[in-house]
C-alpha atoms as a PDB file:
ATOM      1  CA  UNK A   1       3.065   2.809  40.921  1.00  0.00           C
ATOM      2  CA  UNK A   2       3.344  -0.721  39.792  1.00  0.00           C
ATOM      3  CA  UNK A   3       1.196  -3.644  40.094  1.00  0.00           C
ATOM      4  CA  UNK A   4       3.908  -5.587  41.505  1.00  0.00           C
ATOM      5  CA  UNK A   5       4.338  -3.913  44.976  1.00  0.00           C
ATOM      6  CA  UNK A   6       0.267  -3.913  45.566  1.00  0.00           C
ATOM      7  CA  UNK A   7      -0.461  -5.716  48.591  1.00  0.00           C
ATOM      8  CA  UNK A   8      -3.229  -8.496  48.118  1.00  0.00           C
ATOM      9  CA  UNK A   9      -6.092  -6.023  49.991  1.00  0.00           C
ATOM     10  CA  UNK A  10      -4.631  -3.130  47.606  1.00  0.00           C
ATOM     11  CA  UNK A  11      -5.261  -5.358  44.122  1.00  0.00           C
ATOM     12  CA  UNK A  12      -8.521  -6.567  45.325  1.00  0.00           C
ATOM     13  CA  UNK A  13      -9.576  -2.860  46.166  1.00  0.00           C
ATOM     14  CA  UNK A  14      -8.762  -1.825  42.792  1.00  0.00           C
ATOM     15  CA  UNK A  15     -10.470  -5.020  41.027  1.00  0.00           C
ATOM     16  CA  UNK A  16     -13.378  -4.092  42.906  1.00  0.00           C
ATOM     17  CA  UNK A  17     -13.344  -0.343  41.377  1.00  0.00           C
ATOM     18  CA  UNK A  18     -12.564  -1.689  38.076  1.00  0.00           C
ATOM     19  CA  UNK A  19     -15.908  -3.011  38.267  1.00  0.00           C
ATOM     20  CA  UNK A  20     -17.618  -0.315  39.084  1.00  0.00           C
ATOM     21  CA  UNK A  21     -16.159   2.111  36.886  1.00  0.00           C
ATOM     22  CA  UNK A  22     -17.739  -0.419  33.690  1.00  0.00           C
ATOM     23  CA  UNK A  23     -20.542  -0.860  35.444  1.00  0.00           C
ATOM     24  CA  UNK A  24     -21.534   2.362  34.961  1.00  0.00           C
ATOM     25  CA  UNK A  25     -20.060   3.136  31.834  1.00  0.00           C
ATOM     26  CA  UNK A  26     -22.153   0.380  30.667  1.00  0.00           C
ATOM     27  CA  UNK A  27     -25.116   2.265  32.289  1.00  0.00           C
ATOM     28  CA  UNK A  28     -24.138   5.727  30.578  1.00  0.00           C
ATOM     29  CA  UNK A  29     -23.758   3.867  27.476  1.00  0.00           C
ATOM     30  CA  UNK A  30     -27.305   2.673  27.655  1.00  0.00           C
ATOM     31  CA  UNK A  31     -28.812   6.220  28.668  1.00  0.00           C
ATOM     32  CA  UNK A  32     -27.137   7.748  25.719  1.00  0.00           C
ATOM     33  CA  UNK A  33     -28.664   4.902  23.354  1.00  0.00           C
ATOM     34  CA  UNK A  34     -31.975   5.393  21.228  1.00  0.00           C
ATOM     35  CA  UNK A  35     -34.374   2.680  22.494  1.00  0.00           C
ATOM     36  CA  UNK A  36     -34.745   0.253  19.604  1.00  0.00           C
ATOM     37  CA  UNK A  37     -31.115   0.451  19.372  1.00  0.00           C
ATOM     38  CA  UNK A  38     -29.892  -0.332  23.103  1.00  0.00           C
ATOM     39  CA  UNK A  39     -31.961  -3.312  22.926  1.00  0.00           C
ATOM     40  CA  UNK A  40     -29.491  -4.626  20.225  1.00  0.00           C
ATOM     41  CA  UNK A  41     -25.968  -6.211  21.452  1.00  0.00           C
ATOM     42  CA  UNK A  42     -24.238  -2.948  21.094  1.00  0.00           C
ATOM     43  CA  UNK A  43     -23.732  -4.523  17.233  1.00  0.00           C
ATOM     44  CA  UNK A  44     -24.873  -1.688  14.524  1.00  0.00           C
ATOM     45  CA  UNK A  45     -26.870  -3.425  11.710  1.00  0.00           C
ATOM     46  CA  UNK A  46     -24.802  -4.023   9.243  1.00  0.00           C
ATOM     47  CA  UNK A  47     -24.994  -1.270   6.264  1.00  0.00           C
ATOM     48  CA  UNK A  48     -26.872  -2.385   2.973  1.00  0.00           C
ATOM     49  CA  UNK A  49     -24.212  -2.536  -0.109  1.00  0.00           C
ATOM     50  CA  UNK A  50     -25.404   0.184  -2.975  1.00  0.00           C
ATOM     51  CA  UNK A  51     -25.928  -1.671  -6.439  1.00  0.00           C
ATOM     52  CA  UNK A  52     -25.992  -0.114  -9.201  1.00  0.00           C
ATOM     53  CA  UNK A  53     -28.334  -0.397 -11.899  1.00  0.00           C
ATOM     54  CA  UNK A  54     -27.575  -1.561 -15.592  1.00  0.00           C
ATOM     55  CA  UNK A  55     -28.168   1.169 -17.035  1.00  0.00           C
ATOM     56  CA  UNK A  56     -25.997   3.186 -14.422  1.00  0.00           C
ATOM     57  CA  UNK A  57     -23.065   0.891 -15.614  1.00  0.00           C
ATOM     58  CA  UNK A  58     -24.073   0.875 -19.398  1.00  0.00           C
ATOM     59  CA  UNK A  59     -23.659   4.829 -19.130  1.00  0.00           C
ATOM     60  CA  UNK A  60     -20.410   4.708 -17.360  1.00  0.00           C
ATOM     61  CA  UNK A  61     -19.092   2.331 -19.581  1.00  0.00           C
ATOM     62  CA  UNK A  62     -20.067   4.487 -22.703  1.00  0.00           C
ATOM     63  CA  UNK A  63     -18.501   7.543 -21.183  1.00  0.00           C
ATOM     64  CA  UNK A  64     -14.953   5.293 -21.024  1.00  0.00           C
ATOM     65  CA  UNK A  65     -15.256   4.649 -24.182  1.00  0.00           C
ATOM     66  CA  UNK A  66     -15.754   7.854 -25.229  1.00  0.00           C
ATOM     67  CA  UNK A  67     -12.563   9.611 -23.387  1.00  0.00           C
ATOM     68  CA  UNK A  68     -10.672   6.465 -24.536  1.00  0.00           C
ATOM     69  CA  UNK A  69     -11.688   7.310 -28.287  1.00  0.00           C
ATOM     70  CA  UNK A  70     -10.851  10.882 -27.796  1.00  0.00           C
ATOM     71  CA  UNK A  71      -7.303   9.926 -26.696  1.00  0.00           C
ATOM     72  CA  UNK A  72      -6.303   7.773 -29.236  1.00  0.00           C
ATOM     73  CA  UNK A  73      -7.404  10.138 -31.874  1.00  0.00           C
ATOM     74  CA  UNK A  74      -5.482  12.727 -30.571  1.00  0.00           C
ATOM     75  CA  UNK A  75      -2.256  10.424 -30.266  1.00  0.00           C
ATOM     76  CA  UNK A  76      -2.773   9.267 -34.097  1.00  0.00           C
ATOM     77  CA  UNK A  77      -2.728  12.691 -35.266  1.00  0.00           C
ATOM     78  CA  UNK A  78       0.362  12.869 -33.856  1.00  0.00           C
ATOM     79  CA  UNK A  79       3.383  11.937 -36.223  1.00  0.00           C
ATOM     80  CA  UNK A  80       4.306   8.305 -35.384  1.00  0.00           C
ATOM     81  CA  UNK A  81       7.253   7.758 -33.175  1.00  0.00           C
ATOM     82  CA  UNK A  82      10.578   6.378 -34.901  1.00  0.00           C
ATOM     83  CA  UNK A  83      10.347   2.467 -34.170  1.00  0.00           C
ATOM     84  CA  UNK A  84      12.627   1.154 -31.925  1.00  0.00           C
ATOM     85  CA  UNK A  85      16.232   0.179 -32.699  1.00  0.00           C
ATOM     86  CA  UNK A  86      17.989  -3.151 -31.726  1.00  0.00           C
ATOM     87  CA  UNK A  87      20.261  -4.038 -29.683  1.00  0.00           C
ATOM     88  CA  UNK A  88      23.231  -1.750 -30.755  1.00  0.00           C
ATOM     89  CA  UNK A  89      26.377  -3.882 -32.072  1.00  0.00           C
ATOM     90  CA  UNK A  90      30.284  -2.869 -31.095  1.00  0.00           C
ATOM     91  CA  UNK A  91      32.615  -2.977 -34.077  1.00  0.00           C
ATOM     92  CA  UNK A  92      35.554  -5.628 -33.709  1.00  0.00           C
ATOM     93  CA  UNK A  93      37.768  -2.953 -32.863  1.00  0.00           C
ATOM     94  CA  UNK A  94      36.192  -1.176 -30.507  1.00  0.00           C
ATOM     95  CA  UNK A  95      35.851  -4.955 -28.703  1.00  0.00           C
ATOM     96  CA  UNK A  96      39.441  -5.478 -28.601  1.00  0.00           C
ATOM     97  CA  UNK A  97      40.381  -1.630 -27.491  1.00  0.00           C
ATOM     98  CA  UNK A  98      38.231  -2.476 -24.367  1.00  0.00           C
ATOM     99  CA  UNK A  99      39.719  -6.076 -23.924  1.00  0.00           C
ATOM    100  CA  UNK A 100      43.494  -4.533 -24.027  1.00  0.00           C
ATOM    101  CA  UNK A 101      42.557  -2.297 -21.487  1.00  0.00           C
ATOM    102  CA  UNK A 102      41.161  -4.305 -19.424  1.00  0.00           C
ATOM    103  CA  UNK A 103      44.035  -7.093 -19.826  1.00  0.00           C
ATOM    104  CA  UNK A 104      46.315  -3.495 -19.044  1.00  0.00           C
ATOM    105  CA  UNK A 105      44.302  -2.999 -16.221  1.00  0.00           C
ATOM    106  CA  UNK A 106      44.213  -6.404 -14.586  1.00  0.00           C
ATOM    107  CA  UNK A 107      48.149  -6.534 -15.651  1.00  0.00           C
ATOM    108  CA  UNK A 108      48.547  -3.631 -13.326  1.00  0.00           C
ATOM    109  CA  UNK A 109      46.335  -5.409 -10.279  1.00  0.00           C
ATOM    110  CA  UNK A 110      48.307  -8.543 -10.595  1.00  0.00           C
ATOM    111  CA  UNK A 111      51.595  -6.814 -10.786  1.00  0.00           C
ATOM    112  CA  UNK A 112      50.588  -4.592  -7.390  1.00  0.00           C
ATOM    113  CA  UNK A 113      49.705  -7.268  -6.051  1.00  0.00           C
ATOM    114  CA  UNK A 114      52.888  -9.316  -6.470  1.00  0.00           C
ATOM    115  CA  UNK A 115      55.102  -6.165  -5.256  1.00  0.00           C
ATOM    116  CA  UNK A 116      52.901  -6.275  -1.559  1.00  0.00           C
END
């Protein structure tokens, strides 16, 4: 049923219930409340933040260090990789081979095209 063919007597009837129904959810809310806490504005207290303590962090930060040590011992035990090439460099001839063929190939477009 839509809102739209609700006579004016119909929407005020169901305004009217509206009302009701969170008036006593409100009321159930509050029953189901501890005390000290319905008094509040239905806001919970906002949670303390957990610090940590220096030492804490001091022993966390040795413990990095530690697996971190451990790692890079292992990897310079291994034999050292083979260093990077450069940029790999085409012979003259192998240049022109591919610029024939693609002077053939473009040849071959242009002369299709021309035949159309």
């Amino acid at each position: 049923m839509s809102l739209i063919n609700l006579t004016p007597a119909q929407l005020r009837h169901a305004a009217d219930l509206k009302e009701k129904i969170e008036a006593l959810q409100h009321q159930l809310s509050s029953l189901n409340v501890a005390p000290e806490a319905a008094s509040s504005d239905s806001e919970p207290a906002p949670r303390a933040k957990r610090k940590m303590s220096a030492a804490g962090r001091a022993r966390i930060r040795a413990a990095q260090k530690l697996r971190w040590a451990k790692v890079k011992s292992a990897n310079s035990a291994q034999p050292a990789k083979a260093e990077k090439r450069g940029r790999r460099k085409m012979s003259p001839a192998a240049r022109a081979k591919i610029a024939a063929a693609a002077k053939a190939r473009w040849a071959r477009v242009r002369a299709e095209k021309a035949g159309n």
